[in-house]
Protein backbone atom coordinates (compact mmCIF):
# COMPACT_ATOMS: atom_id res chain seq x y z
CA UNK A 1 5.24 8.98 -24.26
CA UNK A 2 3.70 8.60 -20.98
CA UNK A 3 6.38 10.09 -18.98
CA UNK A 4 7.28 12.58 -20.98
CA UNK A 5 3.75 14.27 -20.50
CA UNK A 6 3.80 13.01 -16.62
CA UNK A 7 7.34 15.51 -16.89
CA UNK A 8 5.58 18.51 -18.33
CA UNK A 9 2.86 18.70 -16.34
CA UNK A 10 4.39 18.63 -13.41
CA UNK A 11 6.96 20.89 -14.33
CA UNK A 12 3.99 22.80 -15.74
CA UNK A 13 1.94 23.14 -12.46
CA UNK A 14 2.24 24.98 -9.31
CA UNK A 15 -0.19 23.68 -6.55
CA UNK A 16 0.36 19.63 -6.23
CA UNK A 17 -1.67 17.32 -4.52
CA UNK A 18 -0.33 13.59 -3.64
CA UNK A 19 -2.29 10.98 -2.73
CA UNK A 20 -2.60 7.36 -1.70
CA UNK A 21 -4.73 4.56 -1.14
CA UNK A 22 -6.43 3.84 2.43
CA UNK A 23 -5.16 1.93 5.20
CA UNK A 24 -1.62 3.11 3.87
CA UNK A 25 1.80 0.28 3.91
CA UNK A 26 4.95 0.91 3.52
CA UNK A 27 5.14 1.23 -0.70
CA UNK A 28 2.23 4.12 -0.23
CA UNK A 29 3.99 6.14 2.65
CA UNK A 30 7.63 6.02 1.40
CA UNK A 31 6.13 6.83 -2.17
CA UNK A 32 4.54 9.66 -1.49
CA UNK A 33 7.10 11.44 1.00
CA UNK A 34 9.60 10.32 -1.85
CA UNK A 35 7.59 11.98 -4.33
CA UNK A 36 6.71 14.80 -1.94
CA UNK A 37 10.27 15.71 -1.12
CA UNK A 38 11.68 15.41 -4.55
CA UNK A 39 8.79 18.20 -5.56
CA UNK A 40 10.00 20.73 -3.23
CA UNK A 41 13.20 20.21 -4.45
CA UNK A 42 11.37 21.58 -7.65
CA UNK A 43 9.61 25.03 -5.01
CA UNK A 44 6.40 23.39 -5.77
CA UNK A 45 3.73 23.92 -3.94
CA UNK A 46 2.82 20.60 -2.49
CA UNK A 47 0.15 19.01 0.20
CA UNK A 48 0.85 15.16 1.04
CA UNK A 49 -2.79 13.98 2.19
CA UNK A 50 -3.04 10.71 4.33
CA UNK A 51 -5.87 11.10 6.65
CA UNK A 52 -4.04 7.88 9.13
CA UNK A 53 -1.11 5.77 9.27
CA UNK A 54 0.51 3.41 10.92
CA UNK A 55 3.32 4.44 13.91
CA UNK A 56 5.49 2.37 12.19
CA UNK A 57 6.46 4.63 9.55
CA UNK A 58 7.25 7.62 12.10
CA UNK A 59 10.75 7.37 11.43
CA UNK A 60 10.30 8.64 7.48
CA UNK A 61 11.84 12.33 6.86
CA UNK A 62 9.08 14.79 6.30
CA UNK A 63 6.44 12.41 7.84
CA UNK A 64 5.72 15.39 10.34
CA UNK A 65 4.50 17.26 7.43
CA UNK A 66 1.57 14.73 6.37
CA UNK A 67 -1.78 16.61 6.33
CA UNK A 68 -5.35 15.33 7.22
CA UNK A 69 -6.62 17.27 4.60
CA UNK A 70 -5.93 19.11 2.08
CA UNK A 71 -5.64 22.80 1.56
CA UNK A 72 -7.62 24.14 -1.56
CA UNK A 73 -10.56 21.63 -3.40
CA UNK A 74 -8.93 22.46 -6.65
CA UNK A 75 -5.43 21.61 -7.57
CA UNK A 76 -3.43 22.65 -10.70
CA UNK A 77 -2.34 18.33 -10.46
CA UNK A 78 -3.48 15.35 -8.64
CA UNK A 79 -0.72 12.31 -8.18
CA UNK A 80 -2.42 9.00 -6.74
CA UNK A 81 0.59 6.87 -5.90
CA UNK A 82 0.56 2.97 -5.72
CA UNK A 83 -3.56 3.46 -5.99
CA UNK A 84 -5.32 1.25 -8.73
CA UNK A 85 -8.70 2.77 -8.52
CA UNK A 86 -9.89 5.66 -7.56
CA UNK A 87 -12.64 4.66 -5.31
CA UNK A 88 -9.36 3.38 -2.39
CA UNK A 89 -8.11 7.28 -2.39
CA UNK A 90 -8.34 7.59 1.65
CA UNK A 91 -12.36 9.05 0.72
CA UNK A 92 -10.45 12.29 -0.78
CA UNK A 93 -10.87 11.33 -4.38
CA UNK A 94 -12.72 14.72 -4.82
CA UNK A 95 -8.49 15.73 -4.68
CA UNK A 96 -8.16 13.86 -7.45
CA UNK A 97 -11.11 14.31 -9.51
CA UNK A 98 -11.52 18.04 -9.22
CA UNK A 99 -7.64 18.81 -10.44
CA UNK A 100 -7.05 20.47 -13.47
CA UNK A 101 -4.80 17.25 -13.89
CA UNK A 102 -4.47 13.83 -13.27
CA UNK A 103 -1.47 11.68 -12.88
CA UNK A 104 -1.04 8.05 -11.69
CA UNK A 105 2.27 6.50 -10.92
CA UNK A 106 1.40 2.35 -9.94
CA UNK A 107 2.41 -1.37 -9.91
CA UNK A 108 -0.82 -2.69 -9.45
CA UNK A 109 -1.76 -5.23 -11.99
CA UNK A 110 -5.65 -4.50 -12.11
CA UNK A 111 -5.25 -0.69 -12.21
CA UNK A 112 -8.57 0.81 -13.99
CA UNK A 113 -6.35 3.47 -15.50
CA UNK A 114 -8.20 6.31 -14.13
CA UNK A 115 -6.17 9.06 -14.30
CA UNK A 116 -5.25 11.53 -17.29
CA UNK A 117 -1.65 9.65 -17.43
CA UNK A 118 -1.13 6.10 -16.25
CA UNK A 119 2.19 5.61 -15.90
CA UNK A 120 1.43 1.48 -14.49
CA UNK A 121 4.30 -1.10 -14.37
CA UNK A 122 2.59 -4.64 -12.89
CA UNK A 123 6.22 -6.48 -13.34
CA UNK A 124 7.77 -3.45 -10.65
CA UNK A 125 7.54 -5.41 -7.13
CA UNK A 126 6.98 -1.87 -5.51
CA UNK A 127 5.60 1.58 -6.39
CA UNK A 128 8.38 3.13 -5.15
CA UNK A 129 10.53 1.66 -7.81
CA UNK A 130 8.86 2.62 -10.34
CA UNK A 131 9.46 6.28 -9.20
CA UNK A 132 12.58 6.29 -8.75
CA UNK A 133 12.52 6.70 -12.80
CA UNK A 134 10.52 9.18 -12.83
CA UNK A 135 12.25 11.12 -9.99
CA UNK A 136 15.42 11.05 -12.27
CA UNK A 137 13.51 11.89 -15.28
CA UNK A 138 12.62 15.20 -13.48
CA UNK A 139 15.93 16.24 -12.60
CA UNK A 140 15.63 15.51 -9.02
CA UNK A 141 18.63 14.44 -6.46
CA UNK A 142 18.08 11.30 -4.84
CA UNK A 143 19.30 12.62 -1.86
CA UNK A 144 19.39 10.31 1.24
CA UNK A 145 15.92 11.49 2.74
CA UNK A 146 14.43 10.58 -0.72
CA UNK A 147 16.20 7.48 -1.03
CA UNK A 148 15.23 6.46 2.68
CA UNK A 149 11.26 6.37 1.57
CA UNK A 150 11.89 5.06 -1.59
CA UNK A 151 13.89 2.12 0.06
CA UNK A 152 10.76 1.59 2.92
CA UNK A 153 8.68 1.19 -0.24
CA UNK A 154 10.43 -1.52 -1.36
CA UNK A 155 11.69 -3.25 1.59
CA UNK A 156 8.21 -3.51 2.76
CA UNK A 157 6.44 -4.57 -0.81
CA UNK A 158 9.20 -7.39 -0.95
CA UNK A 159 8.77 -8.39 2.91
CA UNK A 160 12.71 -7.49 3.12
CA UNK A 161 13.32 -8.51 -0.76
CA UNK A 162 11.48 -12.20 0.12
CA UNK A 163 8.64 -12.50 -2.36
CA UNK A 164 9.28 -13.60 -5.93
CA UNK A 165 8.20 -10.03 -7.37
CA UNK A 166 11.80 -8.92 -6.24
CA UNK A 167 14.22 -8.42 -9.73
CA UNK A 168 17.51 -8.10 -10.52
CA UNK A 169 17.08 -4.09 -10.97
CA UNK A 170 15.26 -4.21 -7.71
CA UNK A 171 18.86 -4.63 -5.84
CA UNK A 172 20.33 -2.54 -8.43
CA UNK A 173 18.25 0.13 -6.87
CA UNK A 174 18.88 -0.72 -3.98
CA UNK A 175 22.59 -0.37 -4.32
CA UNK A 176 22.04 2.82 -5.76
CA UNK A 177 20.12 4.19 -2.63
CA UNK A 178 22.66 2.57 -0.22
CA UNK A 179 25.64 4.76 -2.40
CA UNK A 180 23.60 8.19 -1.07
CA UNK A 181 23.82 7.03 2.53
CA UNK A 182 20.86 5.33 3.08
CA UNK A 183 20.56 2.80 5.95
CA UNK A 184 18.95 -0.36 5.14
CA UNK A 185 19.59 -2.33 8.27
CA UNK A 186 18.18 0.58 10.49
CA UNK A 187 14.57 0.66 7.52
CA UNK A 188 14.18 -2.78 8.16
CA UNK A 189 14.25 -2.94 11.39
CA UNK A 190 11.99 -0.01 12.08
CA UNK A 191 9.79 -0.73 9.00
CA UNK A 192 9.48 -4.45 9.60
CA UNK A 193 10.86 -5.45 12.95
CA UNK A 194 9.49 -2.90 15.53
CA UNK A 195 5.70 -3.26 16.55
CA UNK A 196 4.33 -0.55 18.69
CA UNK A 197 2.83 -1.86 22.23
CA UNK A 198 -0.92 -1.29 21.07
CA UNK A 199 -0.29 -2.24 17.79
CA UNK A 200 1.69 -5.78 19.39
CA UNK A 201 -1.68 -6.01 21.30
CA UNK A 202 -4.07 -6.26 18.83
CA UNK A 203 -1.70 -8.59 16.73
CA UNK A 204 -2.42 -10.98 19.30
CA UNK A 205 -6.01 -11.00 19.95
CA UNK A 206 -6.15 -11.78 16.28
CA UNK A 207 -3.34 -14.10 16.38
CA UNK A 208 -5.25 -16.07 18.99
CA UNK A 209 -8.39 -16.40 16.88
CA UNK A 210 -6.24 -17.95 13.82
CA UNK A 211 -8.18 -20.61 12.37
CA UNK A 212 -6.62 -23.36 9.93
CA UNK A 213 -8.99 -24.43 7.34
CA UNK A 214 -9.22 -26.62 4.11
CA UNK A 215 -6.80 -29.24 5.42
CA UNK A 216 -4.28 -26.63 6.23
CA UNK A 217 -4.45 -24.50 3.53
CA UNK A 218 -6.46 -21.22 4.74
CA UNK A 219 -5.82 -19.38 7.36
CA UNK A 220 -8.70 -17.18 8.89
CA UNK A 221 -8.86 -14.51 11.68
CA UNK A 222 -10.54 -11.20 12.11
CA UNK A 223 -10.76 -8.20 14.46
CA UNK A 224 -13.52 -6.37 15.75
CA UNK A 225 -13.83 -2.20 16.36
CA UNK A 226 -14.26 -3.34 19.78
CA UNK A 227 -10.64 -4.88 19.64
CA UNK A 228 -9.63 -1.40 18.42
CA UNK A 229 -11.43 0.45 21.23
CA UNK A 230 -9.81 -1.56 23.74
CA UNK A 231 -6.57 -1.75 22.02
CA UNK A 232 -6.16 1.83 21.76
CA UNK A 233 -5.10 0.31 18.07
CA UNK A 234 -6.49 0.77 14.60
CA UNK A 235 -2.47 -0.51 13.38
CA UNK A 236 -3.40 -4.06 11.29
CA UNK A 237 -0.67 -3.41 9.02
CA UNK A 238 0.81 -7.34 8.78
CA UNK A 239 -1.61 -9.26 10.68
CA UNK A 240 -2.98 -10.92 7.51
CA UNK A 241 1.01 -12.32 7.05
CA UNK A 242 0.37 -14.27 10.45
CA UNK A 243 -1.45 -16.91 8.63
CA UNK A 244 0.07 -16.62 5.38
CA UNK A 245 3.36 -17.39 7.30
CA UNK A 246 2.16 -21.06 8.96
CA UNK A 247 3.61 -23.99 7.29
CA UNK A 248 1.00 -25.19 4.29
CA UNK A 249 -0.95 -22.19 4.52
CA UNK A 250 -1.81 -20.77 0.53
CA UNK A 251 -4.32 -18.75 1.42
CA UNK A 252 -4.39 -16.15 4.46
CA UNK A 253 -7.53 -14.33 5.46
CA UNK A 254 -8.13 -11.36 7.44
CA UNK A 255 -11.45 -9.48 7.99
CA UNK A 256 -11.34 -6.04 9.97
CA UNK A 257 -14.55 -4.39 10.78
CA UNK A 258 -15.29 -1.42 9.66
CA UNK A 259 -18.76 -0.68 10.19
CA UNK A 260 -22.06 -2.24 11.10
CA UNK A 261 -21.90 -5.03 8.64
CA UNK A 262 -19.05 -4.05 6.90
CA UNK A 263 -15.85 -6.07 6.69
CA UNK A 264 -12.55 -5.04 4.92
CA UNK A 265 -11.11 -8.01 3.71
CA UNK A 266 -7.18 -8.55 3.20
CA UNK A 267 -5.95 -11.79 1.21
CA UNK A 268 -2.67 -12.95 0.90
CA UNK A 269 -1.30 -15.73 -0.91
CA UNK A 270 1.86 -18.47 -1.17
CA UNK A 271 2.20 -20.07 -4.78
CA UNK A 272 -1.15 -21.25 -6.33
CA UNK A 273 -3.96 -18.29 -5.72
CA UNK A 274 -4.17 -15.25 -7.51
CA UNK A 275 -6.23 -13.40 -4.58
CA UNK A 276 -6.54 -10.41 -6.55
CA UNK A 277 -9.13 -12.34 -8.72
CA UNK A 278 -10.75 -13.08 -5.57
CA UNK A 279 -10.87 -9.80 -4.24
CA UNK A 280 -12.16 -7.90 -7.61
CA UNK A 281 -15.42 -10.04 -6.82
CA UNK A 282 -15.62 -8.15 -3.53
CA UNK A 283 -15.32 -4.36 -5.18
CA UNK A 284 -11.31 -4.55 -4.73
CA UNK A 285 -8.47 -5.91 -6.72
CA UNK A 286 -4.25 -5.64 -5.80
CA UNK A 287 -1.68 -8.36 -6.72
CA UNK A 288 -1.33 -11.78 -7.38
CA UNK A 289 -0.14 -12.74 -4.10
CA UNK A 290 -1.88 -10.04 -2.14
CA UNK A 291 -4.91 -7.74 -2.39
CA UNK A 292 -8.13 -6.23 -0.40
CA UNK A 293 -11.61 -5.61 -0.62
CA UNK A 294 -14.86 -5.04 0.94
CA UNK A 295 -17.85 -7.06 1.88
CA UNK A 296 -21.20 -5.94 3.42
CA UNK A 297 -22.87 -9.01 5.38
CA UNK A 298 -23.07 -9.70 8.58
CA UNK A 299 -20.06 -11.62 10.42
CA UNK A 300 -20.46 -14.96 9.72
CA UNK A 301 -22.28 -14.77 6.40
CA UNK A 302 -19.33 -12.47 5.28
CA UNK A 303 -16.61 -15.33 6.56
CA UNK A 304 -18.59 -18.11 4.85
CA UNK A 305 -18.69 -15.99 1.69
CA UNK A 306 -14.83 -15.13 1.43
CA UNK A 307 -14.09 -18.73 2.54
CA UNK A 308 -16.28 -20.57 -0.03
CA UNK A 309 -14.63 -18.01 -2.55
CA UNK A 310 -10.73 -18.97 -1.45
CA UNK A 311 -11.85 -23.04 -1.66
CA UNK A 312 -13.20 -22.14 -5.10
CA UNK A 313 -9.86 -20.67 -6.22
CA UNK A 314 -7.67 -23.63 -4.41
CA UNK A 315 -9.54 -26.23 -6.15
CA UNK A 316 -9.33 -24.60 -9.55
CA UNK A 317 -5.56 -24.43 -8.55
């Protein structure tokens, strides 16, 4: 079983590296501070590697002990936490492909299975559920800290236990966590609620180029490394929601420059649109109602392209 060898090689290994997928949320944060904490529980020897993150998540125990990069190029075991492919580890999947082991923990529905063990649950609505079994199958205390970033994780997968991924075990965790001493009122408002200034800032620039499309039901806007510069921001963590949120809206669009030429692209989705279809024809995959990728054309070209692609979707819907 899958977990069972996920169980003895961790127990098995000394130097632990965790890792997540770029442009870090909520799920990816909490999970690996979760998982982070729970494996010094175990005197492991363990480096959490997220190169950036949003503000926003400042508030997590042991978020002061993030590192840029990680100590040693070989690990006895690499963990790549609510990642389904290798090529969106942060640019550190020499981490993951140079350990002695390999071990992903997941809830992504096109996960290439790339590690050693897959341990991949596309029905879980956040990764962070999906470890809180395998937390408890090591012998680890959900103590409050751990049960703080495991409750970000899902809080923020669910948009506050909105979306219909959200199941019946999903508040039975929930519960659980709250029973440690957890605070869910005080995660959701820091985790979904409070918007530093900068980040507020470049919300709105990109707010104010929202454009409604398709009779109402896409919604496009994009920001610029120029809005960054002058920002002081690179924080886009929920601005593709904006559009996804107006009344009619299936489809939500958000392009974020990245280089000359290069656009990451961020897709959301009400009811009708799998966007993770739409995004594994632009090198990326996710969920069904939300999920990234990358294009490499220049500005307009790379709007018309992603646009034409959403229509294409919405009429086959």
């Amino acid at each position: 079983m899958t977990l069972d060898n996920i169980k003895e090689e961790i127990l098995n290994s000394k130097n632990i590296v965790i890792l997540t997928h770029e442009v870090p949320d909520g799920d990816a944060i909490g999970s690996s501070l979760a998982m982070y904490i729970g494996l010094k529980q175990l005197e492991k020897d363990v480096d959490v590697v997220i190169p950036k993150f949003s503000k926003t998540y400042k508030f997590l125990p042991a978020v002061d002990e993030i590192k840029e990069q990680g100590r040693m190029e070989t690990y006895d075991l690499a963990i790549a936490l609510d990642c389904g492919d290798i090529k969106r580890l942060n640019g550190f999947s020499r981490y993951f492909e140079y350990a002695n082991c390999k071990i992903s923990i997941d809830h992504h529905e096109a996960n290439t299975m790339f590690a050693d063990y897959n341990f991949v649950n596309p029905t879980a609505p956040a990764c962070a559920q999906i470890l809180i079994t395998v937390l408890k199958a090591l012998g680890i205390e959900i103590t409050k800290d751990i049960g703080t970033c495991l409750l970000t994780g899902i809080i923020t997968d669910t948009g506050g236990f909105r979306y219909q991924n959200v199941k019946p075990e999903t508040f039975e965790f929930a519960a659980e966590l709250l029973t440690r001493g957890v605070n869910v009122s005080e995660i959701y408002k820091k985790a979904l609620q409070t918007i530093p200034i900068e980040k507020f800032e470049l919300r709105k620039i990109a707010m104010n180029r929202v454009e409604i499309l398709e009779e109402g039901k896409i919604a496009f806007t994009y920001i610029t490394k120029k809005d960054e510069e002058k920002t002081k921001s690179e924080d886009h963590d929920g601005i593709v929601e904006i559009g996804r949120d107006i009344e009619g809206v299936e489809v939500s669009i958000f392009l974020r420059e990245t280089g000359e030429n290069e656009y990451k692209i961020s897709l959301r989705s009400n009811e009708n649109v799998n966007v993770s279809d739409i995004c594994l024809m632009f090198n990326g995959g996710g969920h069904m109602r939300a999920a990234g990728g990358t294009i490499n054309l220049p500005f307009e070209k790379a709007k018309e392209k992603i646009i034409a692609e959403c229509k294409k979707h919405l009429s086959e819907n």
